[in-house]
N, C-alpha and C. Protein backbone atom coordinates (compact mmCIF):
# COMPACT_ATOMS: atom_id res chain seq x y z
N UNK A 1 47.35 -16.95 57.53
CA UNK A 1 46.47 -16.73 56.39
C UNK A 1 47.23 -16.10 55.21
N UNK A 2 48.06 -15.02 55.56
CA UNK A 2 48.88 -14.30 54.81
C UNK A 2 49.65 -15.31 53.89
N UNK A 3 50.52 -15.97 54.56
CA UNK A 3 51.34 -17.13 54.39
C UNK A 3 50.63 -18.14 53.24
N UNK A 4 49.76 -18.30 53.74
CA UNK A 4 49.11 -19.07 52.47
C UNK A 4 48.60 -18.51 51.16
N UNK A 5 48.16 -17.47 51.39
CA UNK A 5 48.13 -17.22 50.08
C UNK A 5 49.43 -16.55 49.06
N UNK A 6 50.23 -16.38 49.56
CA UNK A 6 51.62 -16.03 48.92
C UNK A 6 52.53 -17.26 48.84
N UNK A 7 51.65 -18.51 49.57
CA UNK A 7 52.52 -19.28 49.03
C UNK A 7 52.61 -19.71 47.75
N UNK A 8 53.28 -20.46 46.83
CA UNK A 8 53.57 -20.48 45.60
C UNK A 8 54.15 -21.59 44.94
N UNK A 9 53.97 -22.54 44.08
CA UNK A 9 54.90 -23.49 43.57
C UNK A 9 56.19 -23.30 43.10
N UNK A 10 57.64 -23.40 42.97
CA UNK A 10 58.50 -23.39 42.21
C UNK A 10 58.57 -23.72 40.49
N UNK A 11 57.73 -23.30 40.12
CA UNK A 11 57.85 -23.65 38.65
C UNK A 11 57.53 -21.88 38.10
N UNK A 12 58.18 -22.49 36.34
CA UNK A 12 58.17 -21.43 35.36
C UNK A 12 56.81 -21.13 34.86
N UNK A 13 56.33 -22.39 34.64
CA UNK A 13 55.05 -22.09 34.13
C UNK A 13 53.70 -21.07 34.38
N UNK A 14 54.03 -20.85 35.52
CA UNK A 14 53.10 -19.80 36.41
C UNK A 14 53.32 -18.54 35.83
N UNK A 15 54.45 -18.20 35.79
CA UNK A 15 55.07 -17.08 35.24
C UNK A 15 54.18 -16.91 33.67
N UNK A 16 54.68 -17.43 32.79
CA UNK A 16 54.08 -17.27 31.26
C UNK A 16 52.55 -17.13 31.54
N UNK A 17 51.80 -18.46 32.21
CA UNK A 17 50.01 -17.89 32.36
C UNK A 17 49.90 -16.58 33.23
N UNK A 18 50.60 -16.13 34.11
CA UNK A 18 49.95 -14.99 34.94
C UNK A 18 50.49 -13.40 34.27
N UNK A 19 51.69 -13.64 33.64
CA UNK A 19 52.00 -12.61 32.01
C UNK A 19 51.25 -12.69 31.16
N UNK A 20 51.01 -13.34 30.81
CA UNK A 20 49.55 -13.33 29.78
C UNK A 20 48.72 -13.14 30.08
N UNK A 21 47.98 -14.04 31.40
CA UNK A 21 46.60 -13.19 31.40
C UNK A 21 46.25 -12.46 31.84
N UNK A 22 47.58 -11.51 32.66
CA UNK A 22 47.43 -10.06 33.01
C UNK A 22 47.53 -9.01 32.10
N UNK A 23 48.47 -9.57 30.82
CA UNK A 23 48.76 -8.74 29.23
C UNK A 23 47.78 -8.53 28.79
N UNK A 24 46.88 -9.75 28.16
CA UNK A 24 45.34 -9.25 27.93
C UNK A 24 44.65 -8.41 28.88
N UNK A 25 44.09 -9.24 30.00
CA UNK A 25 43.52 -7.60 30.75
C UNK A 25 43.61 -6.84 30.91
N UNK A 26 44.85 -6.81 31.09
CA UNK A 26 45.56 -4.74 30.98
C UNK A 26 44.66 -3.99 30.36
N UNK A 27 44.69 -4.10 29.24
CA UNK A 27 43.94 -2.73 28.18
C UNK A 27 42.22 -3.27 28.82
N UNK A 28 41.95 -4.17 28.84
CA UNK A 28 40.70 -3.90 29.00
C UNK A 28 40.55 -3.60 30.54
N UNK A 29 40.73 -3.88 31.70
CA UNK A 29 40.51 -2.83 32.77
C UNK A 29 40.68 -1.59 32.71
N UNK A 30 41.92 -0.90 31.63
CA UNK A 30 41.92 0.18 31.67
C UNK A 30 41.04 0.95 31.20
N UNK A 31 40.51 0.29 29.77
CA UNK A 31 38.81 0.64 29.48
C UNK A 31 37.89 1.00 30.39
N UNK A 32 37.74 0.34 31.12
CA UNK A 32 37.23 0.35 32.35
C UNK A 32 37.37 1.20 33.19
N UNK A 33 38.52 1.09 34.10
CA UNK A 33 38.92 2.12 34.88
C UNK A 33 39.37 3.26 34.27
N UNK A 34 39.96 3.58 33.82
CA UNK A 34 40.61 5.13 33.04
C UNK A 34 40.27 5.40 31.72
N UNK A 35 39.12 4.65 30.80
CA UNK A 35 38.89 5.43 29.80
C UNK A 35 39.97 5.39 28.92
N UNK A 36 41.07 4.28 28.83
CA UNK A 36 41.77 4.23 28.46
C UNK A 36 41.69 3.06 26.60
N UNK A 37 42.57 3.63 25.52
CA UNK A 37 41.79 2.18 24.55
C UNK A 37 40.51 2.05 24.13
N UNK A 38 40.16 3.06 23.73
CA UNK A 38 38.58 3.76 23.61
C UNK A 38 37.48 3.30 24.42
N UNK A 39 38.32 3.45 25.66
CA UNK A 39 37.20 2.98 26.66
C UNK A 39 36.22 3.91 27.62
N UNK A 40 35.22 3.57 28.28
CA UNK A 40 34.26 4.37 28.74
C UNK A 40 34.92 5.18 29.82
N UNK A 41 35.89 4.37 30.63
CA UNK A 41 36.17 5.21 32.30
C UNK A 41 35.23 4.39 32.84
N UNK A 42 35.54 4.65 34.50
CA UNK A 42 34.83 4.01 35.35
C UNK A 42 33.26 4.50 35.50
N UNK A 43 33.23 6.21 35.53
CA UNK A 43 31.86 6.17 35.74
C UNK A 43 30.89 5.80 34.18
N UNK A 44 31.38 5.91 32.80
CA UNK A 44 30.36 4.97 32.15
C UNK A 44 30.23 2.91 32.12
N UNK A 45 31.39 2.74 32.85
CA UNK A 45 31.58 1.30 32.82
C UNK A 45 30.43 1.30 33.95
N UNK A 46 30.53 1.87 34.98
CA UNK A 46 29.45 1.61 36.09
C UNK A 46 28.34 1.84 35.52
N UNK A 47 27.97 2.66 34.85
CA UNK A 47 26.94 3.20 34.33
C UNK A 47 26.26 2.05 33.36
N UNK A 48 26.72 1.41 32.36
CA UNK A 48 26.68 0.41 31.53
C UNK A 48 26.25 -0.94 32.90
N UNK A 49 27.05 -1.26 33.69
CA UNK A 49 26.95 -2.18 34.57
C UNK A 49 25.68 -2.31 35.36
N UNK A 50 25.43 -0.75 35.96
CA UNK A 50 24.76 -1.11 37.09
C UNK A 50 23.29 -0.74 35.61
N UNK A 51 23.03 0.05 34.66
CA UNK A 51 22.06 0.58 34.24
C UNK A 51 21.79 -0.93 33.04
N UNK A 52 22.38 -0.77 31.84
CA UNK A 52 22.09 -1.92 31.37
C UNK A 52 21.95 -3.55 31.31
N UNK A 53 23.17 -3.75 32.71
CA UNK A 53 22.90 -4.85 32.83
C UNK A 53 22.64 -5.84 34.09
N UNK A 54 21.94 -4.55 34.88
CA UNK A 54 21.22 -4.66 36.14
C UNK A 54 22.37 -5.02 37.32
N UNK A 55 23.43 -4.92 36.80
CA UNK A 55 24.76 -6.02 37.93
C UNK A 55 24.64 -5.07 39.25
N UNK A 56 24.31 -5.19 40.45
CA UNK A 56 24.41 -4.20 41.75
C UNK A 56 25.57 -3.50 41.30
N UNK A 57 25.77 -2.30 41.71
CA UNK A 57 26.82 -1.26 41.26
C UNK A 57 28.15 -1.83 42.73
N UNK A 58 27.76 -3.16 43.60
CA UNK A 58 29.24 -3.35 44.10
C UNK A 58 30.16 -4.43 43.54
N UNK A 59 28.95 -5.10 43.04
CA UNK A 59 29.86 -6.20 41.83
C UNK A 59 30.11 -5.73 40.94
N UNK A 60 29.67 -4.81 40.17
CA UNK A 60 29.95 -3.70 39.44
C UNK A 60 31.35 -3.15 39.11
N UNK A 61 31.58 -2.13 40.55
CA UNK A 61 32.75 -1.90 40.95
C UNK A 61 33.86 -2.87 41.22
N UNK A 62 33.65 -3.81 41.59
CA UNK A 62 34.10 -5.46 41.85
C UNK A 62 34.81 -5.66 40.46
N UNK A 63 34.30 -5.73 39.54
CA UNK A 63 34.58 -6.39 37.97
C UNK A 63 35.43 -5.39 37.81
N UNK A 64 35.31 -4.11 37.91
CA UNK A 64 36.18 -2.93 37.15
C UNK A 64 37.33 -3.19 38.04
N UNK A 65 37.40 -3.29 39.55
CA UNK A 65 38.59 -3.34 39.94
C UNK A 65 39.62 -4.52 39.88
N UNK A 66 38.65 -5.85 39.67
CA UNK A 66 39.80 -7.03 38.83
C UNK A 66 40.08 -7.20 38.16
N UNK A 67 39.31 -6.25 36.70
CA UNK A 67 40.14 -6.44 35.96
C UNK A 67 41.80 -5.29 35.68
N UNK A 68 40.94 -3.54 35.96
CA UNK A 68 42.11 -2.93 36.54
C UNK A 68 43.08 -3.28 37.48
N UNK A 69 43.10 -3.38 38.37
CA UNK A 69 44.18 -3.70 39.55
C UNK A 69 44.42 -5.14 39.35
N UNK A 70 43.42 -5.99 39.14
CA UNK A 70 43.49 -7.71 39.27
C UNK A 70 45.17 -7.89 37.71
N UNK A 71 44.79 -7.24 36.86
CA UNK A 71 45.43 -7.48 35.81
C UNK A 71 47.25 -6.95 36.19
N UNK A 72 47.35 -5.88 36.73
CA UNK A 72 48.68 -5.21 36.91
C UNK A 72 49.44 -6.61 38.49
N UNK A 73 48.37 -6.80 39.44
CA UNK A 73 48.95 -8.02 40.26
C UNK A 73 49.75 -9.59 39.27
N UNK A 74 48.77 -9.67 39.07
CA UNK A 74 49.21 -10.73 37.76
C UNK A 74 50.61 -10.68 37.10
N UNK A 75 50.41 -9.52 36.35
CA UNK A 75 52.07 -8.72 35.84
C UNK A 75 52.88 -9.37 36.84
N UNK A 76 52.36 -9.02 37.66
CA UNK A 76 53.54 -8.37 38.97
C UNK A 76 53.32 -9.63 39.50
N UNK A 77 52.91 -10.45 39.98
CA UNK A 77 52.55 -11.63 40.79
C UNK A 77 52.76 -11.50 42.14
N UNK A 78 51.86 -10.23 42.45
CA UNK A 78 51.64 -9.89 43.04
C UNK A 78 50.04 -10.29 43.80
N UNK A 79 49.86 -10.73 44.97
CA UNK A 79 48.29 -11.43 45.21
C UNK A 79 48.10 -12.33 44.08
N UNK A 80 48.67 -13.10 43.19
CA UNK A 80 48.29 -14.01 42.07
C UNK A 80 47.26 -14.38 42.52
N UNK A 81 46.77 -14.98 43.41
CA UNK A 81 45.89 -16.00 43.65
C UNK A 81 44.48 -15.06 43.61
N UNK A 82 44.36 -13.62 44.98
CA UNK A 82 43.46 -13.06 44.78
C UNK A 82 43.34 -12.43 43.25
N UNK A 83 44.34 -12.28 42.68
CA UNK A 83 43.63 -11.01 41.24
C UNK A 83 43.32 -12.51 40.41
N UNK A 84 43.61 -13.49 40.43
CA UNK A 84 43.08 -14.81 39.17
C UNK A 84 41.87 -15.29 39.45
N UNK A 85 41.66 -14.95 41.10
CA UNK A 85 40.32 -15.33 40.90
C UNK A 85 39.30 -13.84 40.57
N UNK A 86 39.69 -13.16 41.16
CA UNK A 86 38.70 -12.04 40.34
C UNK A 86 39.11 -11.89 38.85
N UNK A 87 39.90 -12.04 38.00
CA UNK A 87 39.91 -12.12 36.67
C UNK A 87 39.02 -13.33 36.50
N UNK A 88 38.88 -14.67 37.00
CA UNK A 88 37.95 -16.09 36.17
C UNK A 88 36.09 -15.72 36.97
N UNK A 89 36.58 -14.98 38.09
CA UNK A 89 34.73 -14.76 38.23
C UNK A 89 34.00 -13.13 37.37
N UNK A 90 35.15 -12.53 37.13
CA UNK A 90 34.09 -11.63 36.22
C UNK A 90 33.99 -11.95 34.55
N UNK A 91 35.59 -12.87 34.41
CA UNK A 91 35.17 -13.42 33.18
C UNK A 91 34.03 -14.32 32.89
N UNK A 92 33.76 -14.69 34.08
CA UNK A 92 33.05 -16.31 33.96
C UNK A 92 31.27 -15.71 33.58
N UNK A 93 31.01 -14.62 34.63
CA UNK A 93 30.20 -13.87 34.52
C UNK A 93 29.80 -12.78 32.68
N UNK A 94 30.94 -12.45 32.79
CA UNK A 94 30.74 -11.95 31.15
C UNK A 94 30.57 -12.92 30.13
N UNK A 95 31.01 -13.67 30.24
CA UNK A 95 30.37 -14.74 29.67
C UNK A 95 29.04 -15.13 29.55
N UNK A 96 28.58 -15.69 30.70
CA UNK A 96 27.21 -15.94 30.66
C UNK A 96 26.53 -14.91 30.56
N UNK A 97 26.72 -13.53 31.11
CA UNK A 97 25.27 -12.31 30.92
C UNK A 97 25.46 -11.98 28.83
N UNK A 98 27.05 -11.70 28.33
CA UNK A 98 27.03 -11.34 27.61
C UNK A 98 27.38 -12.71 25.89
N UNK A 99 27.81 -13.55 26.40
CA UNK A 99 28.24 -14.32 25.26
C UNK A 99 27.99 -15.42 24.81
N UNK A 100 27.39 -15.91 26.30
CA UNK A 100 26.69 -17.67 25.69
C UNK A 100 25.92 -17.65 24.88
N UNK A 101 25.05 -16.43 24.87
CA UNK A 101 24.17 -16.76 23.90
C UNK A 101 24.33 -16.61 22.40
N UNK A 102 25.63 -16.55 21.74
CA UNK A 102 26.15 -16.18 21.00
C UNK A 102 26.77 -17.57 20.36
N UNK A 103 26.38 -19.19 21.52
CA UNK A 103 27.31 -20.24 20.90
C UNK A 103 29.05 -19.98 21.47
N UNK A 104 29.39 -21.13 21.48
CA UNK A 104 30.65 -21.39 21.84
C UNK A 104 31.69 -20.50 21.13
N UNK A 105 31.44 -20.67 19.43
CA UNK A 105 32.64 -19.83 18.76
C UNK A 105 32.89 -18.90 18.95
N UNK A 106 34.01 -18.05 18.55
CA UNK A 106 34.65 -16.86 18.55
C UNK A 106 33.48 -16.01 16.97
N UNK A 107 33.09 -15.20 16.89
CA UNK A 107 32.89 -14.57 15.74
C UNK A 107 34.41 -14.43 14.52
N UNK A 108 34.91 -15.22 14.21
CA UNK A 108 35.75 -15.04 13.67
C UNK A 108 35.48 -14.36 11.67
N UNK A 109 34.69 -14.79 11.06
CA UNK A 109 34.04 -14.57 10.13
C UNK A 109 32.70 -13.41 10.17
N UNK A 110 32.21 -13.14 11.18
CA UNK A 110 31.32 -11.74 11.45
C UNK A 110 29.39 -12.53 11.04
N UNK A 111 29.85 -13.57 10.67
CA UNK A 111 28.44 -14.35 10.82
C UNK A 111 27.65 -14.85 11.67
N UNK A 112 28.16 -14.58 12.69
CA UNK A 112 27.18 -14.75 13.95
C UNK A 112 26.50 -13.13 15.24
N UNK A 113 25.76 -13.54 15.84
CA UNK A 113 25.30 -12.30 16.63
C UNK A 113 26.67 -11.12 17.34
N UNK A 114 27.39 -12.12 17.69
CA UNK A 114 28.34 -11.78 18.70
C UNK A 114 29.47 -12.84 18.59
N UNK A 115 30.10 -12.47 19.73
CA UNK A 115 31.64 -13.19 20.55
C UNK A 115 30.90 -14.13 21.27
N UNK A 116 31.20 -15.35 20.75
CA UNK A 116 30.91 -16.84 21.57
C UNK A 116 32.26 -16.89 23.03
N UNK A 117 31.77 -17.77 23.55
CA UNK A 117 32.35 -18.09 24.61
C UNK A 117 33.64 -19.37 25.15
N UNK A 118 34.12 -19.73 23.98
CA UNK A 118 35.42 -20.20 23.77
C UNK A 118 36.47 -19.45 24.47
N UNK A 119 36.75 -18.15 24.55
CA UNK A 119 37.75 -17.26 24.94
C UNK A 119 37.70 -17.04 26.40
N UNK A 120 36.85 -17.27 27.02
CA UNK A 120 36.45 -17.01 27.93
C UNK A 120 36.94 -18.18 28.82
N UNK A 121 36.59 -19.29 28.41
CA UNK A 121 36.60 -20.93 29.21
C UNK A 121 38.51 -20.70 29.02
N UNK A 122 39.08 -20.30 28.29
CA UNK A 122 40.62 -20.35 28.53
C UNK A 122 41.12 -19.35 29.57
N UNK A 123 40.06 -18.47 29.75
CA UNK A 123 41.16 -17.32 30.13
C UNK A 123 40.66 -17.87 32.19
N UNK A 124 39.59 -18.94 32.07
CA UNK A 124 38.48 -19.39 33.19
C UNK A 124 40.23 -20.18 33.65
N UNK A 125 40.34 -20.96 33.03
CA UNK A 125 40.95 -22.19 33.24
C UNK A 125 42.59 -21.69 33.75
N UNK A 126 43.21 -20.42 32.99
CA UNK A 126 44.34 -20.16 33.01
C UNK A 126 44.28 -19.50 34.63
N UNK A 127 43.24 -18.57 34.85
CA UNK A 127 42.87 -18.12 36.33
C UNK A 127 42.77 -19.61 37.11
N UNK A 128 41.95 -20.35 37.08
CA UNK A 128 42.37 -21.52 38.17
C UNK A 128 43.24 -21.77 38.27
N UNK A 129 43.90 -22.16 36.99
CA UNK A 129 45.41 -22.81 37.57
C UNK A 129 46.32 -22.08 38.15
N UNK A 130 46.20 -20.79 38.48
CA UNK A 130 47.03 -19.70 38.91
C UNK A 130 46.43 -19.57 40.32
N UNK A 131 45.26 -20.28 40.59
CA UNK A 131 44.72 -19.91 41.62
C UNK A 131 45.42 -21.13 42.65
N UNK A 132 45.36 -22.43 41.90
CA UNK A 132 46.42 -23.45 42.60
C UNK A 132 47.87 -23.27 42.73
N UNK A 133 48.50 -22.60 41.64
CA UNK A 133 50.14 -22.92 41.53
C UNK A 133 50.47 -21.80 42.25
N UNK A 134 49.48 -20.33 42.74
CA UNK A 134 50.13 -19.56 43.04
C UNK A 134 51.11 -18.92 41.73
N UNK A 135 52.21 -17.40 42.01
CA UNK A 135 52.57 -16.89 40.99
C UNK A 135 53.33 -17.41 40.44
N UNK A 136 54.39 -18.24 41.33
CA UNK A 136 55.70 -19.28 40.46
C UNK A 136 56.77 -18.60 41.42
N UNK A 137 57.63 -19.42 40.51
CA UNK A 137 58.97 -18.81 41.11
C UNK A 137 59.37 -17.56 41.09
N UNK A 138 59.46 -16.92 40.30
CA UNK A 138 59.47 -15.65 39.69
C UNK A 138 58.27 -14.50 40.17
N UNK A 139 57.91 -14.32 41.21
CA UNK A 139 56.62 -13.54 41.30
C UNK A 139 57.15 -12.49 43.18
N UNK A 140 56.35 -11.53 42.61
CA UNK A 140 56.46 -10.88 44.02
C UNK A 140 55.87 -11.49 45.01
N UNK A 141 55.44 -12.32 44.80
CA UNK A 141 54.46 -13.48 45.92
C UNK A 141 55.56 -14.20 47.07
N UNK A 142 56.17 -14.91 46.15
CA UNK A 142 57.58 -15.79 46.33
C UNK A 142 58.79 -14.96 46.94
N UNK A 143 58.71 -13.68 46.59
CA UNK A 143 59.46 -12.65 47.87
C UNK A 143 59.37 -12.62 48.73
N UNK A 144 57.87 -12.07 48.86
CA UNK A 144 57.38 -11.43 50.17
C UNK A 144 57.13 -12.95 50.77
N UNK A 145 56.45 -13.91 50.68
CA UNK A 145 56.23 -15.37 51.76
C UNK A 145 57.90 -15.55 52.06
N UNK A 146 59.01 -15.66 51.39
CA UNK A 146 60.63 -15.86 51.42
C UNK A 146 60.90 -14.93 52.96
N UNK A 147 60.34 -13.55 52.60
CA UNK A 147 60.41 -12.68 54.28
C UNK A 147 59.17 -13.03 55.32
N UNK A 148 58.63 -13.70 55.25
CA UNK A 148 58.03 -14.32 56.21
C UNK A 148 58.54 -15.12 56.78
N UNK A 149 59.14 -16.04 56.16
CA UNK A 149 59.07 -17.46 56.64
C UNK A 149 60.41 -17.25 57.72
């Protein structure tokens, strides 16, 4: 089981999507988890989660910890596969509770309600494909399966 999920494709490309979309999450898990980036910390992120937007406080905790921890694996390509999919299911989720209804676009001009959901479907898509290719060549993934095998 182990084995498989550390397994990994030989390519570069893995590398650049799982640096990036661990770069972006960074600051915002840390929002999250540590209050970091004018962020709440965990107990108002829970608080926000489980109080305003009804989410059970274990999916809750769930979201805060993929994007905290999910984001630094990524870096690291480390579990790629587990932290990409918890980065594309709480994105996928923020999305729909908080942004669809806002239309596809980005608020780029400040004329609409909110942040549309364009940003979201990339960061969806960059997590799958990380969830197939594994971290790449370059990843702590590709180490540790190397001492297995």
């Amino acid at each position: 089981m182990i084995k498989k999920l550390l397994h990994t494709e030989n390519d570069a490309a893995a590398l650049v999507l799982r640096i990036m979309l661990g770069v972006v999450f960074f600051p915002h898990g840390m929002q999250k988890l540590l209050g970091w980036f004018g962020g709440y910390g965990f107990e108002g992120t829970m608080g926000f989660f489980t109080g305003k937007l009804g989410i059970p406080a274990a999916f809750a905790f769930l979201a805060i910890m993929a994007e905290g921890f999910g984001s630094l694996g990524l870096i690291a390509g480390l579990f790629t596969r587990v932290a990409a999919l918890g980065i594309s299911v709480t994105i996928a989720v923020a999305a729909y509770l908080m942004h669809i209804q806002n239309g596809f676009f980005m608020n780029w001009f400040g004329n609409q309600k909110g942040e549309g959901y364009e940003y979201h479907l990339l960061a969806i898509a960059i997590g799958v494909a990380l969830m197939i290719t594994g971290g790449g060549r370059w990843s702590v993934d590709k180490v540790i399966a190397a001492k297995i095998d």
